[in-house]
Protein backbone atom coordinates (compact mmCIF):
# COMPACT_ATOMS: atom_id res chain seq x y z
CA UNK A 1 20.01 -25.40 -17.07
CA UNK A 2 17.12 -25.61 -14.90
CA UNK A 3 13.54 -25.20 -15.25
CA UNK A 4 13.72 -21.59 -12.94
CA UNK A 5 17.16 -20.93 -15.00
CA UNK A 6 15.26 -21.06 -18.12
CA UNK A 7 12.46 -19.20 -16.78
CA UNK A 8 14.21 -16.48 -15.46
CA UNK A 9 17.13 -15.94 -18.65
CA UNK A 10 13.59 -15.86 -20.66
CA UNK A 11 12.47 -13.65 -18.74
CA UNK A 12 15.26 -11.18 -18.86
CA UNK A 13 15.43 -11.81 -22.02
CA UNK A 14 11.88 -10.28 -23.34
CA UNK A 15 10.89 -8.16 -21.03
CA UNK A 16 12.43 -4.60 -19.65
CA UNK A 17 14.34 -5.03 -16.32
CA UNK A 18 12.36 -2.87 -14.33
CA UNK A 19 12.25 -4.89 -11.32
CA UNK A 20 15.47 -7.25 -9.70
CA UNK A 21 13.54 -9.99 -8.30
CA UNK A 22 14.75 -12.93 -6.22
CA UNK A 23 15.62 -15.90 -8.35
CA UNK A 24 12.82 -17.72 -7.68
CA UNK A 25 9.96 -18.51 -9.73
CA UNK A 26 6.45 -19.15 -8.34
CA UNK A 27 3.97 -22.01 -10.22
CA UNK A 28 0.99 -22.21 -7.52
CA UNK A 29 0.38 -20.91 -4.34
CA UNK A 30 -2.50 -20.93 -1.29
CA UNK A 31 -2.68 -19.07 2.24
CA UNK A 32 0.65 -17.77 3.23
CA UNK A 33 2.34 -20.38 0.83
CA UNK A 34 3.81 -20.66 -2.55
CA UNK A 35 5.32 -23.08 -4.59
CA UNK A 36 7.94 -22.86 -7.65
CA UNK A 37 8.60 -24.89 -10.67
CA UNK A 38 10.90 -27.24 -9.04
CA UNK A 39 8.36 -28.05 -6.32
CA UNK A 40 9.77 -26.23 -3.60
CA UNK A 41 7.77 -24.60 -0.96
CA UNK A 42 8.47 -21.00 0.17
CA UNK A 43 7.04 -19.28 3.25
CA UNK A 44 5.64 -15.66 1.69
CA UNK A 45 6.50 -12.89 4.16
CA UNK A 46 5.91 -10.40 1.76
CA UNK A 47 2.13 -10.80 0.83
CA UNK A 48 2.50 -8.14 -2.64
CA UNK A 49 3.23 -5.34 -0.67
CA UNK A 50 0.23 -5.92 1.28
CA UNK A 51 -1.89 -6.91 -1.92
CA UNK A 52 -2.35 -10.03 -0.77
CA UNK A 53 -3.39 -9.30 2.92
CA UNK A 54 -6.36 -12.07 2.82
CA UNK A 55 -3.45 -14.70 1.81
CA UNK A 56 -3.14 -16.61 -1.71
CA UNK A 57 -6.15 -18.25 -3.51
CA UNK A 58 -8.59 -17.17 -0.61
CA UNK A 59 -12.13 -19.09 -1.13
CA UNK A 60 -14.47 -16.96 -0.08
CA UNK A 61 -12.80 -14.22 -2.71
CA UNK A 62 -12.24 -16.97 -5.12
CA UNK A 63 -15.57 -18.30 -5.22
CA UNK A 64 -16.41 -14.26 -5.17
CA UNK A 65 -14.61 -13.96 -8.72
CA UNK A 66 -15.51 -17.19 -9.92
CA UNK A 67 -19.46 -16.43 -9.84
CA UNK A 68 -18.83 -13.15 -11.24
CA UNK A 69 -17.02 -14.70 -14.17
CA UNK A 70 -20.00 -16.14 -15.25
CA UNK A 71 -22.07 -13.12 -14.77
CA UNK A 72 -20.29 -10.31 -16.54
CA UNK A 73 -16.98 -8.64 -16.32
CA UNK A 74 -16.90 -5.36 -17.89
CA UNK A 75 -19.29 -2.61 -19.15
CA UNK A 76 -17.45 0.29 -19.10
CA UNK A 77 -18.69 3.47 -17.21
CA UNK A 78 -21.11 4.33 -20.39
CA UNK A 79 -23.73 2.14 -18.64
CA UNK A 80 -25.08 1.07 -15.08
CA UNK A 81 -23.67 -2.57 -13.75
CA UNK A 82 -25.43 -4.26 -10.52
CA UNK A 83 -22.47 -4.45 -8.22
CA UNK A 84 -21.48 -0.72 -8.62
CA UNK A 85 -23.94 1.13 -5.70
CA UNK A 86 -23.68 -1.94 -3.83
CA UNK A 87 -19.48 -1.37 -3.87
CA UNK A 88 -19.54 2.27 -3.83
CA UNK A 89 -22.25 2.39 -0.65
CA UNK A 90 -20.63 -0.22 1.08
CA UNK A 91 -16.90 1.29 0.81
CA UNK A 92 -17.98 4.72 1.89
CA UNK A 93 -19.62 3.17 4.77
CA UNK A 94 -16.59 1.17 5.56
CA UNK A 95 -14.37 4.56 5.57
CA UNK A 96 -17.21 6.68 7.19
CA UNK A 97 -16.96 8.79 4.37
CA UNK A 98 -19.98 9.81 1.62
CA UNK A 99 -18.69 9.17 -2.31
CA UNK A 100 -16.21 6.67 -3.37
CA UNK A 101 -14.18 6.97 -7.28
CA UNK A 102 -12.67 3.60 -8.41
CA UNK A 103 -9.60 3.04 -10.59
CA UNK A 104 -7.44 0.68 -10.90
CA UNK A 105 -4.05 0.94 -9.57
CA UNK A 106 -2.40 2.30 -6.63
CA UNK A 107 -1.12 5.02 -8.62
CA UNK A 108 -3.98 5.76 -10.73
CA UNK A 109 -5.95 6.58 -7.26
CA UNK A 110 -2.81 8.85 -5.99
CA UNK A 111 -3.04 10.43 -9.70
CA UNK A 112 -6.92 11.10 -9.00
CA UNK A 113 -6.68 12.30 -5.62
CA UNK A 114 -4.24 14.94 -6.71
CA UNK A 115 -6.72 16.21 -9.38
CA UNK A 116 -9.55 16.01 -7.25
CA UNK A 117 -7.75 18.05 -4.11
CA UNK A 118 -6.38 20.76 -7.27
CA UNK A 119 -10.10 21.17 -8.48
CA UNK A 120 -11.60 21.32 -4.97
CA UNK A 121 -9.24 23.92 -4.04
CA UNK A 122 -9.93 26.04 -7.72
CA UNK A 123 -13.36 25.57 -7.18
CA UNK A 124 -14.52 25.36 -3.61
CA UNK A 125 -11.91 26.92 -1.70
CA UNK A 126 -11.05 29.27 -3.98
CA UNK A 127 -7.38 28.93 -5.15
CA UNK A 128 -6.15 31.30 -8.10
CA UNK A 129 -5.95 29.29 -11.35
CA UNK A 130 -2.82 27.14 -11.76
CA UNK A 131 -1.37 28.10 -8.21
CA UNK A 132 -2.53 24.77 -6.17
CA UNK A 133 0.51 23.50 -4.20
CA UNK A 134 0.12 19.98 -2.48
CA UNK A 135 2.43 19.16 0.80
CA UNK A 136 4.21 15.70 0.44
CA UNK A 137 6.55 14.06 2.74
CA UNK A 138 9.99 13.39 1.95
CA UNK A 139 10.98 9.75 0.94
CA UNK A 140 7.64 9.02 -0.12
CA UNK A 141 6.34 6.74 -2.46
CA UNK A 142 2.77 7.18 -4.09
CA UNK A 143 3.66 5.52 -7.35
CA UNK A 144 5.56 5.68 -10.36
CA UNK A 145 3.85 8.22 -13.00
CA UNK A 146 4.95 11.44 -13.96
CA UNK A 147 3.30 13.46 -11.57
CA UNK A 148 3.74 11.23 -8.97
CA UNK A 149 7.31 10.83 -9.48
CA UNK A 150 7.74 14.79 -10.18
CA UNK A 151 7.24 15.09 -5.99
CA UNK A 152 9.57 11.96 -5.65
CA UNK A 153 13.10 12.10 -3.34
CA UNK A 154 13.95 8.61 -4.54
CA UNK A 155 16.39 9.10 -7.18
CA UNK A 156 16.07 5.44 -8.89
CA UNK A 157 12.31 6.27 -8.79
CA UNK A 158 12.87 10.07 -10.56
CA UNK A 159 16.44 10.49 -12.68
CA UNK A 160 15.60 10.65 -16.35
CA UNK A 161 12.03 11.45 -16.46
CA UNK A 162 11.80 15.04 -16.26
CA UNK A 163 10.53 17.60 -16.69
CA UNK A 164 8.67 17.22 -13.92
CA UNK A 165 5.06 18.42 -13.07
CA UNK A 166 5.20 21.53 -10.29
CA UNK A 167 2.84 22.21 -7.88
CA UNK A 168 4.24 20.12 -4.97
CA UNK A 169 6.19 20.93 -1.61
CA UNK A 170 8.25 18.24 -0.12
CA UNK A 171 9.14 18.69 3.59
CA UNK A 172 10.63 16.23 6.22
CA UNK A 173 8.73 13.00 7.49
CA UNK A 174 7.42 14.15 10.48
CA UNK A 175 8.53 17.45 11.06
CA UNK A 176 5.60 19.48 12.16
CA UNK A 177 7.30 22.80 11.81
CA UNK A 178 8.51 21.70 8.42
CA UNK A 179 4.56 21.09 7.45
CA UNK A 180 3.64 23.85 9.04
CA UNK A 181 6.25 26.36 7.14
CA UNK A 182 4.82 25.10 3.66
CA UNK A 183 1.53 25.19 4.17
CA UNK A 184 0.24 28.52 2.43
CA UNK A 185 -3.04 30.55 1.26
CA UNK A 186 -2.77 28.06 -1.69
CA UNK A 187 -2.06 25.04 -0.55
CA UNK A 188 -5.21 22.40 -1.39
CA UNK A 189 -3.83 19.18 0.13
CA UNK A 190 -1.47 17.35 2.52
CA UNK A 191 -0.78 14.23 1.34
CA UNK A 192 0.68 11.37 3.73
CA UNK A 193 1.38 7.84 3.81
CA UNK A 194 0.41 7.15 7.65
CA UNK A 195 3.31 4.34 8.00
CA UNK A 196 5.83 5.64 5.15
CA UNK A 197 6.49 1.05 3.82
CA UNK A 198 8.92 1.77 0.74
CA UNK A 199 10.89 3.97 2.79
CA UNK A 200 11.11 0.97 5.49
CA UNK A 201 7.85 0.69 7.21
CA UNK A 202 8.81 4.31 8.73
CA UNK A 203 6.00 4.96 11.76
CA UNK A 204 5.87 8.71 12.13
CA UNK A 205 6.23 10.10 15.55
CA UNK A 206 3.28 10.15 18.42
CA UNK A 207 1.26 12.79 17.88
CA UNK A 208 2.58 13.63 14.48
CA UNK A 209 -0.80 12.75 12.26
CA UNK A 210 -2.90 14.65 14.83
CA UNK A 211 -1.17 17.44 14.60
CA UNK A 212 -1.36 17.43 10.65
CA UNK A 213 -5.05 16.88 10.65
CA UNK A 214 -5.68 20.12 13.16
CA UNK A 215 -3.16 21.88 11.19
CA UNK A 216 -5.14 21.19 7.56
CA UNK A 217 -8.53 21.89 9.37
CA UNK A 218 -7.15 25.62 10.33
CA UNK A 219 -5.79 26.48 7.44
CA UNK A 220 -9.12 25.14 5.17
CA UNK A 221 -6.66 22.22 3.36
CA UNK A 222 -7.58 18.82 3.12
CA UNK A 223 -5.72 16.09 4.43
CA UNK A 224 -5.22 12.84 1.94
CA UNK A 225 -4.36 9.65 3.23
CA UNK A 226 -2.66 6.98 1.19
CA UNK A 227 -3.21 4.16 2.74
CA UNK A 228 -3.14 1.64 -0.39
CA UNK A 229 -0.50 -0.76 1.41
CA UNK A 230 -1.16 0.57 5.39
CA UNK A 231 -4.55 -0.06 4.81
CA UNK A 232 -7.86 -2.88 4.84
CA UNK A 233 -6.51 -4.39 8.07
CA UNK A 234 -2.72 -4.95 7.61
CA UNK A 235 -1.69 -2.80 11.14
CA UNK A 236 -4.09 -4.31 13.41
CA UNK A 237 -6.76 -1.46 12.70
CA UNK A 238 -9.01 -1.50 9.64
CA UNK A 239 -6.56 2.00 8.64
CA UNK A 240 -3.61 3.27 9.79
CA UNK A 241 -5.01 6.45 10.60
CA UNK A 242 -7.46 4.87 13.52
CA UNK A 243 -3.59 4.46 15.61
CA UNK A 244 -3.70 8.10 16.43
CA UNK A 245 -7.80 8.43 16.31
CA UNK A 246 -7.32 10.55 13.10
CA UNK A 247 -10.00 10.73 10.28
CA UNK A 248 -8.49 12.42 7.13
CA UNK A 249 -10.73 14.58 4.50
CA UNK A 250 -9.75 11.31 1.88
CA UNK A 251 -8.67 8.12 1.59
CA UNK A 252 -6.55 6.52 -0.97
CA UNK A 253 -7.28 3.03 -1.01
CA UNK A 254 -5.46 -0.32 -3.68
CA UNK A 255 -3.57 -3.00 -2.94
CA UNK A 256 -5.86 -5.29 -0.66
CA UNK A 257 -8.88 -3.64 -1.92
CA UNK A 258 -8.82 -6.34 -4.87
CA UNK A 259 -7.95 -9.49 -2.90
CA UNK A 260 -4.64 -10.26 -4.97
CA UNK A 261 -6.77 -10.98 -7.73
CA UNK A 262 -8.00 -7.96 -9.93
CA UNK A 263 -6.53 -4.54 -9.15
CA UNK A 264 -9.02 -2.88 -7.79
CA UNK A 265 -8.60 1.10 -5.94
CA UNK A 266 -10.11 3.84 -4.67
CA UNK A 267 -10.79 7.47 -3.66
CA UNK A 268 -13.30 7.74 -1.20
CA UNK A 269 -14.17 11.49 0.36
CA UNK A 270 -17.13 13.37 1.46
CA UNK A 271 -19.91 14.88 -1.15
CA UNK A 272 -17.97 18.26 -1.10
CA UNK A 273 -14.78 16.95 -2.18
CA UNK A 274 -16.13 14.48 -4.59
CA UNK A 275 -18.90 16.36 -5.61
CA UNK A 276 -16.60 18.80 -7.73
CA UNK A 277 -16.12 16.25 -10.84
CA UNK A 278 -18.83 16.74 -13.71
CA UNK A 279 -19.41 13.99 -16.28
CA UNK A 280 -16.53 13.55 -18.75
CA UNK A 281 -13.61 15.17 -16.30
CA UNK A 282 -12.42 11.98 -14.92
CA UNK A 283 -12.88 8.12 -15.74
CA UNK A 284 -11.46 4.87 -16.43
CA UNK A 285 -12.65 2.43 -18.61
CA UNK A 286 -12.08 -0.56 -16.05
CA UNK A 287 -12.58 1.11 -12.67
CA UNK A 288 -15.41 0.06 -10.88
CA UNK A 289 -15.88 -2.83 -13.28
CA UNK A 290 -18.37 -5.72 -12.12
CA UNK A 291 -15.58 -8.24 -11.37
CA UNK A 292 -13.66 -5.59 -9.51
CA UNK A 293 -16.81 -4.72 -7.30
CA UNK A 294 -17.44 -8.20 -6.46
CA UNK A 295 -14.24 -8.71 -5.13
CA UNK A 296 -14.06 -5.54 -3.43
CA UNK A 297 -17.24 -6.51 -2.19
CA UNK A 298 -16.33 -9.78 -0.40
CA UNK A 299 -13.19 -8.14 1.03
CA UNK A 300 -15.09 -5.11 2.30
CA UNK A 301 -17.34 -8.02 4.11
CA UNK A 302 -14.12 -9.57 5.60
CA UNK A 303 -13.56 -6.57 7.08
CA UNK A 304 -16.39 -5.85 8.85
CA UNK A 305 -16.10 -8.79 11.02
CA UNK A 306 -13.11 -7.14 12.44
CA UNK A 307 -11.37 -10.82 12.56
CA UNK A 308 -8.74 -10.01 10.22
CA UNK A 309 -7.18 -6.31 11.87
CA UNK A 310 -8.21 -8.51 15.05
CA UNK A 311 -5.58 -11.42 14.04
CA UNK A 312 -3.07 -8.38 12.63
CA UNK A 313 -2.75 -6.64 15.83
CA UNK A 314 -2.25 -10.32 18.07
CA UNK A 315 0.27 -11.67 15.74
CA UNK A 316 1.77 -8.50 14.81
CA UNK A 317 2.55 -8.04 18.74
CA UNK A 318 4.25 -11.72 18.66
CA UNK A 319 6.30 -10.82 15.58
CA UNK A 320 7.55 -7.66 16.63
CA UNK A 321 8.57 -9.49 20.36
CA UNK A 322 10.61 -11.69 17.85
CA UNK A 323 11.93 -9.04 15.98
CA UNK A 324 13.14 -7.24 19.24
CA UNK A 325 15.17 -10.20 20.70
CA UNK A 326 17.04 -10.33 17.16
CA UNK A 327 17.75 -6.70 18.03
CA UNK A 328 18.92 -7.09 21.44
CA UNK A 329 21.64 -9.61 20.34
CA UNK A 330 22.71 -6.61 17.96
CA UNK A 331 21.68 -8.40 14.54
CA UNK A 332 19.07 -5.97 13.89
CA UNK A 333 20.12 -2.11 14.19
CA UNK A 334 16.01 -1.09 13.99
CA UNK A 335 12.40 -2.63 14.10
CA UNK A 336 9.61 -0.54 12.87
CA UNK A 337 6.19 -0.97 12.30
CA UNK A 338 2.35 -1.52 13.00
CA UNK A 339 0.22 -5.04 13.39
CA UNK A 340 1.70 -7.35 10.47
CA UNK A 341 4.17 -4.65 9.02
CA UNK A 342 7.29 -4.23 9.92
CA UNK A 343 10.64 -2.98 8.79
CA UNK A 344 14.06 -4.07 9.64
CA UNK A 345 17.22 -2.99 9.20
CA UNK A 346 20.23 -5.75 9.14
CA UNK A 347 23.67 -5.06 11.42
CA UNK A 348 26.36 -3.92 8.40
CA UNK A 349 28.50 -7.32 9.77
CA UNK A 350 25.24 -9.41 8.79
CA UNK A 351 25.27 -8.04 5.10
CA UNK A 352 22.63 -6.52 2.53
CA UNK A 353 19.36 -6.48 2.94
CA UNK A 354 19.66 -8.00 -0.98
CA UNK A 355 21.71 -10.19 0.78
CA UNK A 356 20.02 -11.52 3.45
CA UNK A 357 16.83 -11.74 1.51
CA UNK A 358 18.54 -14.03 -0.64
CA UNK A 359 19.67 -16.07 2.47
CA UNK A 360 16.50 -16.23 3.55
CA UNK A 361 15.19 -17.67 0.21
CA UNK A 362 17.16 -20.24 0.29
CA UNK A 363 15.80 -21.65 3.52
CA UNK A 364 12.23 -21.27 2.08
CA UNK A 365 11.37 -17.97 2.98
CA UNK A 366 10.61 -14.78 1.40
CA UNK A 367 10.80 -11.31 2.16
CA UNK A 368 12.04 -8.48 -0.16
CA UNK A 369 14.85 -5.79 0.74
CA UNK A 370 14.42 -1.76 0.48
CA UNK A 371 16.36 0.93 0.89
CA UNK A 372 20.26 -0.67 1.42
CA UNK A 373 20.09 -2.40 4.45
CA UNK A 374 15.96 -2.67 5.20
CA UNK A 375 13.73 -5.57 4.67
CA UNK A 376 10.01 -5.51 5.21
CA UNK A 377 8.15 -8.49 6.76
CA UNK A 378 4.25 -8.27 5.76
CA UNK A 379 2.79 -11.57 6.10
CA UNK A 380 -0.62 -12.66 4.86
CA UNK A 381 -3.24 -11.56 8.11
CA UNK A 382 -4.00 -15.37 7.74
CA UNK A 383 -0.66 -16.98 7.98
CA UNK A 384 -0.66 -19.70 10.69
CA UNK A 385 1.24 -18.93 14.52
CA UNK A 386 3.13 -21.96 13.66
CA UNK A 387 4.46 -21.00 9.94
CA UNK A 388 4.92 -17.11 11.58
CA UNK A 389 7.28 -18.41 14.45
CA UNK A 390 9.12 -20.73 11.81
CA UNK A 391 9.93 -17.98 9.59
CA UNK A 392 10.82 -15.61 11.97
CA UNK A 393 12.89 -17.67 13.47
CA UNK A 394 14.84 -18.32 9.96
CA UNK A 395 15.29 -14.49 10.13
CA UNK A 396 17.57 -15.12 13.05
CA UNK A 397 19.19 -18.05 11.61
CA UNK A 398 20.87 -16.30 8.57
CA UNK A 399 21.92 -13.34 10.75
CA UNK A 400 25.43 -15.27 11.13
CA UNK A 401 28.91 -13.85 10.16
């Protein structure tokens, strides 16, 4: 047996098989890089579903943690900490909004936006008690909690957990008349992914998130935007949003928020929206902790220089040229996507996407399928031309009947 055999039978042997990963098991890693226990490299096209958008053991977010380290970590929200206003000031400014409210997780900010958009529309808008309704998108994914599950069309993501929580419409990705149908006297919230990436890196039609955003604004509902893996630079724009110059009423922020090194996310809104919590109706223990601001912190300052949604939207051009060709010669049946996102789906002939990801793993590259015949390709914004072009070019390579 060996060493990644006896990781991996280990592995399945202790711990709940919630995930089907590729057989390979990762020891070290740096930039777009990593590195198993046999000492084989692998090119990471996957970057953590966007997590890692700033690319493995980044310094300047390293050397962010490490001084924190030594500072302190946690307080809890019962007192003050010194890298809180600085975080929550500097996010808000980033987003143009007023108020941020940290947590953790992706799904812990999706679970906090739909409380806050329920108690806005109780309290400010003026929604009889218990009849919110929140307008999702079909083939959505937000998360895997109850409530975010509940409003779920992925059955692998929702069979066996019910009941579910009510309170949600689900209507077609992209279908404006569809959105416009549901939307009723008591509906708080439209919540959209921008670029739909467990569904395949879906890119909604031209026109489509402009038309939401005028249609929330005449009805008095507020338009949320998850962008927790579209977002912090990965499609060439610091959100996905900025594509179709749209500004939602809230952003839902994770992922690359915490560098790939703490979980760090977000809610960030204006005064009104946040304004509605009082002390003691919402919290976390570790959100907005000190070593989570600090990161956040450095990442936010990435940002600003506009170098890495700069180096998304030049590269992301180059990939999807590569992408096309593949197409053309009929390998590909569809490329999606935005900067350094896309989604592709694999020619029946050429097998799985399971299939070709594994392919592809064994040349030294890694990617990660969804959805039957899909695989998304989200490199690290920092991965070199020259590593980008070799990968890619592997893509085609395993395409071979």
């Amino acid at each position: 047996m060996t060493t990644t055999d006896a990781f991996i039978a280990a592995a399945d042997a202790h711990s709940a098989h919630t995930y089907h990963p590729l057989p390979v098991v990762v020891a070290t890693a740096d930039g777009a890089w990593m590195t198993d226990v046999e000492g084989r490299r692998y090119l990471d096209l996957l970057a953590g579903y966007s997590a890692l958008n700033f690319g493995h053991g980044n310094r300047r977010l390293i050397e962010a943690a490490k001084a924190q380290l030594e500072r302190v970590t946690l307080t809890s929200r019962a007192f003050h900490h010194d890298r809180f206003a600085a975080f929550c000031t500097e996010l808000a400014e980033l987003c143009g909004m007023e108020m941020v409210l940290p947590m953790n997780t992706g799904t812990e900010a999706v679970e906090t936006a739909v409380k806050t958009v329920r108690k806005w529309g109780y309290r400010v808008k003026g929604v009889p008690a218990e009849m919110a309704k929140i307008v999702v998108a079909g083939n959505n994914f937000h998360g895997r909690t109850t409530t975010v599950i509940s409003f779920s069309t992925d059955p692998e993501a929702r069979a066996d957990y019910g009941p579910y929580t009510p309170g949600f419409e689900i209507v077609p990705y992209g279908d404006l008349t569809a959105m416009r149908a549901a939307v009723t006297e008591n509906t708080v919230a439209v919540l959209l992914e921008p670029i739909q990436g467990e569904a395949g890196v879906l890119v909604p039609p031209a026109g489509y998130l402009p038309a939401v955003r005028a249609l929330t604004r005449e009805r008095n509902v507020l338009f949320v935007a998850d962008e927790i893996q579209s977002g912090l630079g990965r499609t060439g724009r610091t959100f996905a949003c900025e594509h179709e110059g749209v500004v939602p009423d809230m952003y839902v922020l994770g992922k690359a928020l915490g560098g790939g090194i703490v979980p760090v996310s977000a809610v960030v809104s204006s005064a009104e929206v946040l304004g509605v919590f009082r002390p003691g109706e919402h919290g976390s223990t570790f959100g907005g902790n000190p070593l989570a601001c600090a990161v956040a912190l450095e990442v936010i300052a990435m940002l600003r220089s506009g170098e890495y949604q700069a180096r998304a939207a030049e590269l992301g051009e180059r990939m999807r040229g590569e992408l096309k060709a593949l197409a053309d010669t009929g390998r590909l049946t569809a490329v999606r996507g935005r900067g350094l996102w896309a989604g592709v789906d694999v020619a029946p002939e050429y097998g799985s996407g399971r299939e070709v990801s594994e392919r592809l793993m064994d040349r030294g590259v890694l990617v990660k399928d969804t959805r039957g015949p899909t695989i998304r390709i989200a490199p690290p914004l920092v991965i070199g031309e020259g590593d980008l072009e070799w990968g890619l070019s592997q893509i085609g390579e395993v395409l071979t009947v």
